[in-house]
C-alpha atoms as a PDB file:
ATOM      1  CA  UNK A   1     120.442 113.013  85.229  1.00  0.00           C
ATOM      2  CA  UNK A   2     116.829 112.206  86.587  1.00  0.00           C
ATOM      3  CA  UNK A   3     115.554 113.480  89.687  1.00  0.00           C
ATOM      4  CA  UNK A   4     115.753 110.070  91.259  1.00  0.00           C
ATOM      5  CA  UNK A   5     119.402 110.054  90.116  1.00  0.00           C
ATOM      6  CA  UNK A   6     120.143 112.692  92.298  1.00  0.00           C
ATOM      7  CA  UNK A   7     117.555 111.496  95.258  1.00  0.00           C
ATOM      8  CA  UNK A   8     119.205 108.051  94.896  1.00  0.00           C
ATOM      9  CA  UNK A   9     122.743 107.841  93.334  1.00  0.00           C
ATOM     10  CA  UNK A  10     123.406 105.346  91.145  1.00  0.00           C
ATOM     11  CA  UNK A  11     123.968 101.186  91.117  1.00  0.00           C
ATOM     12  CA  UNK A  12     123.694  99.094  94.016  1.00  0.00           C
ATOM     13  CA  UNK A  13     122.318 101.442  97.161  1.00  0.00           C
ATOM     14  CA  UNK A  14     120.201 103.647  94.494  1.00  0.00           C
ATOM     15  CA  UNK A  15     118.391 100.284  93.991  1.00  0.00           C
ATOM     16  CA  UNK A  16     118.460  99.349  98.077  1.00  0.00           C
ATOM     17  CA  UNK A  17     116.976 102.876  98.984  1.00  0.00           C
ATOM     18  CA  UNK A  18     114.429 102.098  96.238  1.00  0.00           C
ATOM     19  CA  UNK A  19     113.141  99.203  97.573  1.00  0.00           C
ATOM     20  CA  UNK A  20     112.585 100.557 100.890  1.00  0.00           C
ATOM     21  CA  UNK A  21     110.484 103.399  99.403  1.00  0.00           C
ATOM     22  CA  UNK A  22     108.740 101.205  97.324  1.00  0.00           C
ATOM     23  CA  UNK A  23     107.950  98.680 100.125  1.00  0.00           C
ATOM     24  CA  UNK A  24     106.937 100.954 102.694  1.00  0.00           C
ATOM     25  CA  UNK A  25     104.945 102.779  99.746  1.00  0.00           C
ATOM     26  CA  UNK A  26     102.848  99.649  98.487  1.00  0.00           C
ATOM     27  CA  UNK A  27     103.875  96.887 100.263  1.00  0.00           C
ATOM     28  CA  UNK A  28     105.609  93.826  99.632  1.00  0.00           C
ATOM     29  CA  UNK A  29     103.055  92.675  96.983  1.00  0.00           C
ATOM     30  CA  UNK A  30     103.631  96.281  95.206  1.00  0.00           C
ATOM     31  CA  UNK A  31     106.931  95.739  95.322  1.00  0.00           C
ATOM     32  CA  UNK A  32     108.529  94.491  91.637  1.00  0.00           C
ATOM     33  CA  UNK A  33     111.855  94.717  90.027  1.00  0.00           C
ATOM     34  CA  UNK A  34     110.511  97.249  87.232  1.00  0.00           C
ATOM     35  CA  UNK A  35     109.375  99.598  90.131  1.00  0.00           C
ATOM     36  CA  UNK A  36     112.506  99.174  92.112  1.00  0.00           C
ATOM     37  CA  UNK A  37     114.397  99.925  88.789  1.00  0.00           C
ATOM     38  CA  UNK A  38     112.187 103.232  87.700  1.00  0.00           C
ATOM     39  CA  UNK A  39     112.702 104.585  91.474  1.00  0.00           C
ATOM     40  CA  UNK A  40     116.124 104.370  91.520  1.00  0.00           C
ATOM     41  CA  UNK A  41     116.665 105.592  87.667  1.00  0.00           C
ATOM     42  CA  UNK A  42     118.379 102.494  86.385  1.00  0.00           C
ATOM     43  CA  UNK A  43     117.762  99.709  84.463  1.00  0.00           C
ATOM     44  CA  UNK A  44     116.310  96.904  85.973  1.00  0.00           C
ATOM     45  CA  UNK A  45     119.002  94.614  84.688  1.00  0.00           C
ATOM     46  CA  UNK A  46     120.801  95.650  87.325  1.00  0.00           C
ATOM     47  CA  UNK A  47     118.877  94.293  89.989  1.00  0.00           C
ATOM     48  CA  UNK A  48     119.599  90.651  88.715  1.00  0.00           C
ATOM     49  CA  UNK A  49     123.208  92.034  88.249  1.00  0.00           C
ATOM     50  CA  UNK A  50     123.303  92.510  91.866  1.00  0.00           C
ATOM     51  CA  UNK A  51     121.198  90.628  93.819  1.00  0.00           C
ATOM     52  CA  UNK A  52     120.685  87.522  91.473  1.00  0.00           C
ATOM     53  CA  UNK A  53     116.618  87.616  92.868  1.00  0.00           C
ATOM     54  CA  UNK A  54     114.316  89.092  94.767  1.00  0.00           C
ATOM     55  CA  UNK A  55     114.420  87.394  98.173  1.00  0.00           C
ATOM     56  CA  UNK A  56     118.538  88.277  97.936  1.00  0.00           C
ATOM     57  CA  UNK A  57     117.665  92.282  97.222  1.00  0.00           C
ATOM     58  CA  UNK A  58     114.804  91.976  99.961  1.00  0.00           C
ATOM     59  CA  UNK A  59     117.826  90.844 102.651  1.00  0.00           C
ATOM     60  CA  UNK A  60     120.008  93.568 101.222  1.00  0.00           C
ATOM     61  CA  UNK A  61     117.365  96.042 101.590  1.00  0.00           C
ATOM     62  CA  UNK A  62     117.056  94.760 105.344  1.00  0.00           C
ATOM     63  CA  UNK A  63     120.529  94.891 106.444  1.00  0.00           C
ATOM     64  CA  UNK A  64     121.219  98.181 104.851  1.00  0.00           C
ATOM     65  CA  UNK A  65     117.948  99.654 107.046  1.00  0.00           C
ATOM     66  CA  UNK A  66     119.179  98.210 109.993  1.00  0.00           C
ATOM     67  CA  UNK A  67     122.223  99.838 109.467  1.00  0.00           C
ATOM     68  CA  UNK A  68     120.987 103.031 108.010  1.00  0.00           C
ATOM     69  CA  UNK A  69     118.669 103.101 111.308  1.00  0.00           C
ATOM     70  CA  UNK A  70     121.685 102.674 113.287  1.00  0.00           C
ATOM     71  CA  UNK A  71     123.727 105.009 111.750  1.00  0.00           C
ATOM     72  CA  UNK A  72     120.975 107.821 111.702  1.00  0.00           C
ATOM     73  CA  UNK A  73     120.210 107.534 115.812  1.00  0.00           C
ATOM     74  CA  UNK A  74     123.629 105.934 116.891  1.00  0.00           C
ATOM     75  CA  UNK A  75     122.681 104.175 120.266  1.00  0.00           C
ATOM     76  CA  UNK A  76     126.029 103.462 121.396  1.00  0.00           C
ATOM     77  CA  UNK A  77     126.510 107.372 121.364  1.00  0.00           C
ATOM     78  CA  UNK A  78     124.040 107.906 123.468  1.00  0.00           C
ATOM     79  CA  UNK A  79     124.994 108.236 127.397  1.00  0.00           C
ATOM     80  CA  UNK A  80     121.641 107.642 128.380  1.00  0.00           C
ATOM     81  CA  UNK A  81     117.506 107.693 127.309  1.00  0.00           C
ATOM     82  CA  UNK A  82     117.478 111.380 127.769  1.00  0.00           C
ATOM     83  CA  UNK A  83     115.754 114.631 125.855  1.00  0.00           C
ATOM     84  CA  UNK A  84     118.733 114.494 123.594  1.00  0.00           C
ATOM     85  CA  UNK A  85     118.605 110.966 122.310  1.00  0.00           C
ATOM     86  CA  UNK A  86     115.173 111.231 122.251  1.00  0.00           C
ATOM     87  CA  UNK A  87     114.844 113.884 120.026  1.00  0.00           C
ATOM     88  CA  UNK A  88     117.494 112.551 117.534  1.00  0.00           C
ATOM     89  CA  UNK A  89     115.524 109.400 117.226  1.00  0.00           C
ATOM     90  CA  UNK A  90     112.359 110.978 116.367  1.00  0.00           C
ATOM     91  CA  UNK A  91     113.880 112.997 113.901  1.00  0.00           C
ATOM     92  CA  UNK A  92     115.246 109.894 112.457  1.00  0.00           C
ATOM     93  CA  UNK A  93     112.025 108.650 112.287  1.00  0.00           C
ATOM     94  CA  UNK A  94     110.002 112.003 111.065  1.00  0.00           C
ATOM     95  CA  UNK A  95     113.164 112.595 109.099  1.00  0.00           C
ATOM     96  CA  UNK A  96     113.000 109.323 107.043  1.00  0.00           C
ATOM     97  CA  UNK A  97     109.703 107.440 107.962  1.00  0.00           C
ATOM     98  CA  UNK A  98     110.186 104.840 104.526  1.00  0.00           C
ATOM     99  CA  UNK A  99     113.405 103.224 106.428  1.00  0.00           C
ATOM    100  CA  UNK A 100     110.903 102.076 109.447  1.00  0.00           C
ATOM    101  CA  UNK A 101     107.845 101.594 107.298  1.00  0.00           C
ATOM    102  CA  UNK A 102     109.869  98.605 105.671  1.00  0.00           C
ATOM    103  CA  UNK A 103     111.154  96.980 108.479  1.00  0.00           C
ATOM    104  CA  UNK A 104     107.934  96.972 109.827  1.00  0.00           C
ATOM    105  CA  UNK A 105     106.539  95.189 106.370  1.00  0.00           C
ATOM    106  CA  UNK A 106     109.289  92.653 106.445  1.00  0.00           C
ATOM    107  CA  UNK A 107     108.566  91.655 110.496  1.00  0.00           C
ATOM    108  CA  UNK A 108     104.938  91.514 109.515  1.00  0.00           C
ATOM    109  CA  UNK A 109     105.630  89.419 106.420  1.00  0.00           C
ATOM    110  CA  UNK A 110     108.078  87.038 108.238  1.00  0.00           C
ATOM    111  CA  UNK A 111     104.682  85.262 109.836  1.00  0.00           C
ATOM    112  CA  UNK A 112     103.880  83.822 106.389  1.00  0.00           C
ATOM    113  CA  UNK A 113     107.530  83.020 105.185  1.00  0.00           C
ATOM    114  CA  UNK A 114     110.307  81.496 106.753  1.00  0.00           C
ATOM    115  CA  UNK A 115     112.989  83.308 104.449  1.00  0.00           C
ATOM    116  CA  UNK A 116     111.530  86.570 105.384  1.00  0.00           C
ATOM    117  CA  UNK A 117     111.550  85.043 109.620  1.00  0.00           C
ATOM    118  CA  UNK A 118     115.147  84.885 109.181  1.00  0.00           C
ATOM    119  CA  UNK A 119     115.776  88.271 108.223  1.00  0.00           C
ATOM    120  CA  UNK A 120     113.030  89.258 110.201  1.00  0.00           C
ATOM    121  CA  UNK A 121     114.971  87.333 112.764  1.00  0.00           C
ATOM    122  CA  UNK A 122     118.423  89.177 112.256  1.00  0.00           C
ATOM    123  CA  UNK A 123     116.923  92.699 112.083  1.00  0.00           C
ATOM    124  CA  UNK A 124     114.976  91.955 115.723  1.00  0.00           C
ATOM    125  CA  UNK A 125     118.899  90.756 117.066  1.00  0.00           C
ATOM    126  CA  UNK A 126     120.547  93.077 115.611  1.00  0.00           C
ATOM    127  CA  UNK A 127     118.377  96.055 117.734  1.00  0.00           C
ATOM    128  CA  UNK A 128     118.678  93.824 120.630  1.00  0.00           C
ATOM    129  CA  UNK A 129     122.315  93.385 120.730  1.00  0.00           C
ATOM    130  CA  UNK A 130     123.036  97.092 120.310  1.00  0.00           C
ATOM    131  CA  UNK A 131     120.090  98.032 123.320  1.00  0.00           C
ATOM    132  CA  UNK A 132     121.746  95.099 125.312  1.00  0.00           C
ATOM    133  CA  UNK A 133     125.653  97.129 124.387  1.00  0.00           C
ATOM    134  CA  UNK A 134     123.858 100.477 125.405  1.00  0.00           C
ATOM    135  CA  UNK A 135     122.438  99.188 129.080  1.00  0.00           C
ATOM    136  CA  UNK A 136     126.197  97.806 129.584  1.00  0.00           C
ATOM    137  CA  UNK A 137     127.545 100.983 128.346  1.00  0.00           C
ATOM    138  CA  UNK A 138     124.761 102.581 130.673  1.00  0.00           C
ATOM    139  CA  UNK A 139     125.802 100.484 133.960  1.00  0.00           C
ATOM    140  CA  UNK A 140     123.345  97.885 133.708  1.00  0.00           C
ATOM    141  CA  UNK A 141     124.814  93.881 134.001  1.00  0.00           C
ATOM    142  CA  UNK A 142     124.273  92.230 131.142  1.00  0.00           C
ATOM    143  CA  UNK A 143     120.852  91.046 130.842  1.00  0.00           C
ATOM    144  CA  UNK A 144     119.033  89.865 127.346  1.00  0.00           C
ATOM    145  CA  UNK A 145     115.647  89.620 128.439  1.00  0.00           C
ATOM    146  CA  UNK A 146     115.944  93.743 129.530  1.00  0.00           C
ATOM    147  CA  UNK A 147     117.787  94.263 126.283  1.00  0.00           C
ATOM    148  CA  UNK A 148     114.787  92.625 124.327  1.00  0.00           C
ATOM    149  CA  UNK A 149     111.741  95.154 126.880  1.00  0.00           C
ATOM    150  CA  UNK A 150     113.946  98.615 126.337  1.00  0.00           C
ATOM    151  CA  UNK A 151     113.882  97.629 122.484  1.00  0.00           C
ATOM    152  CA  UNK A 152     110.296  96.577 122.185  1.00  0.00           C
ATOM    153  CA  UNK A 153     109.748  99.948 123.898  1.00  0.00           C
ATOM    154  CA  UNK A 154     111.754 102.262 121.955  1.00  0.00           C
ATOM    155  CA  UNK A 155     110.305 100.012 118.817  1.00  0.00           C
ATOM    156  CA  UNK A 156     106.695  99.931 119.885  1.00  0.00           C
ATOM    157  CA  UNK A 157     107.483 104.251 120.717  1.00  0.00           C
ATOM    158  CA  UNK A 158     108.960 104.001 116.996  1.00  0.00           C
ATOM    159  CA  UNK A 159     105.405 102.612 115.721  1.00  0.00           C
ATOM    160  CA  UNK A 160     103.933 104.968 117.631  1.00  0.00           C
ATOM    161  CA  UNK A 161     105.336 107.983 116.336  1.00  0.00           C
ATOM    162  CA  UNK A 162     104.179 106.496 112.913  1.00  0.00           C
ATOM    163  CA  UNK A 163     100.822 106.096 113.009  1.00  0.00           C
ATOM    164  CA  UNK A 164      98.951 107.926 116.088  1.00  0.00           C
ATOM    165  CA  UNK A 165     100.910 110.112 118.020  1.00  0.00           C
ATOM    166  CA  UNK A 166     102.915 113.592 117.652  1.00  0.00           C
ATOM    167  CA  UNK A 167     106.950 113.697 118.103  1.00  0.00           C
ATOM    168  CA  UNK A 168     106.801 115.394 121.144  1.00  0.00           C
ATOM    169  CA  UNK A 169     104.327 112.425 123.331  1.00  0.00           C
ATOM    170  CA  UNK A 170     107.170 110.417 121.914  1.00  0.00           C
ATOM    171  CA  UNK A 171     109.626 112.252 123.086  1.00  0.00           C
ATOM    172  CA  UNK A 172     108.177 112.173 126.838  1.00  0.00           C
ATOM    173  CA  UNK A 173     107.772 109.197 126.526  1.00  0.00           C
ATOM    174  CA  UNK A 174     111.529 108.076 125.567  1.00  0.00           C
ATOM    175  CA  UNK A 175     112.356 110.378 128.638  1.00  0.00           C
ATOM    176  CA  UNK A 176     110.398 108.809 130.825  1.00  0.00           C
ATOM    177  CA  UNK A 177     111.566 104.944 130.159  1.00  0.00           C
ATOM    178  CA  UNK A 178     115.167 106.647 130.481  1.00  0.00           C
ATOM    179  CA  UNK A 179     114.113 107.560 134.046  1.00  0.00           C
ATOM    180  CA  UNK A 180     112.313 104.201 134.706  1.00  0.00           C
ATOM    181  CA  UNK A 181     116.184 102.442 134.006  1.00  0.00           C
ATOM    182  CA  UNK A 182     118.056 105.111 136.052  1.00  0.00           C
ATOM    183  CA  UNK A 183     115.967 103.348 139.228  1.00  0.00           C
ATOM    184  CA  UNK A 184     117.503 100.194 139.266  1.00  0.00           C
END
């Protein structure tokens, strides 16, 4: 068994998890199926085997972030925007950085093709739903448009954590937009 046997199973997810490291590694013009298929320690036969083509494994690779994000920092578990969700998100995020990295490639590539908008499109909802189930959850009436702000915070916090700031300004700063909705 190779090493990225063990990091990455085998079949199916050991190629999804591989294209997310790939993407957020080189890009979406690094990414190719013989990369995909030496991450993940199988043959790259397998990705047509699978996913038939590219833009099909690229959408697979989306949904299973989105979920993988959602499974790691479980918003509907969270009572409120407080130290405690806070600090499970950013060790989501410091934890497994790749999973964002590509989901910020495929929004940024989704300007230049409509196949990528769509799942561009579906990732975006899907946050938005589950922020917009959390402020229910959280006592506030249902309201899209606040849904859409406390996501482009958290996401925008999410970028954040990334690229320029430490875990713990991100942290305060989770904390604080937690206390900004417990003013309504």
């Amino acid at each position: 068994m190779t090493i990225s046997e063990v990091r990455y199973g085998s079949g199916r997810e050991a190629l999804i998890r591989a294209v997310v490291d790939v993407v957020a590694e080189e890009g979406l013009n690094g990414l190719s199926y013989r990369k995909v298929a030496q991450r993940a320690g199988v043959n790259n036969t397998l990705i047509s085997h699978h996913f038939g083509s590219k833009e099909a494994l690229l959408e697979a690779a989306t949904v299973w972030a989105v979920q993988r994000s959602q499974q790691l920092a479980d918003l509907t578990l969270a009572s409120e925007l407080d130290a405690d969700f806070a600090s499970s998100l950013t060790r989501v995020v410091a934890d497994e950085p790749n999973l964002q990295i590509f989901q910020y490639y495929m929004i940024l590539a989704s300007r230049r093709s409509p196949e990528l908008r769509r799942m561009a499109n579906n990732l975006y909802e899907s946050y938005i739903s589950l922020v917009e189930h959390f402020l229910a959850h959280y006592g506030h009436r249902p309201d899209r448009a606040a849904a859409r702000a406390v996501f482009a915070a958290l996401d925008g916090l999410v970028l954040q954590q990334l690229t320029v700031s430490s875990r713990d300004e991100i942290v305060a700063a989770i904390v604080r937009l937690g206390e900004l909705l417990d003013r309504r």
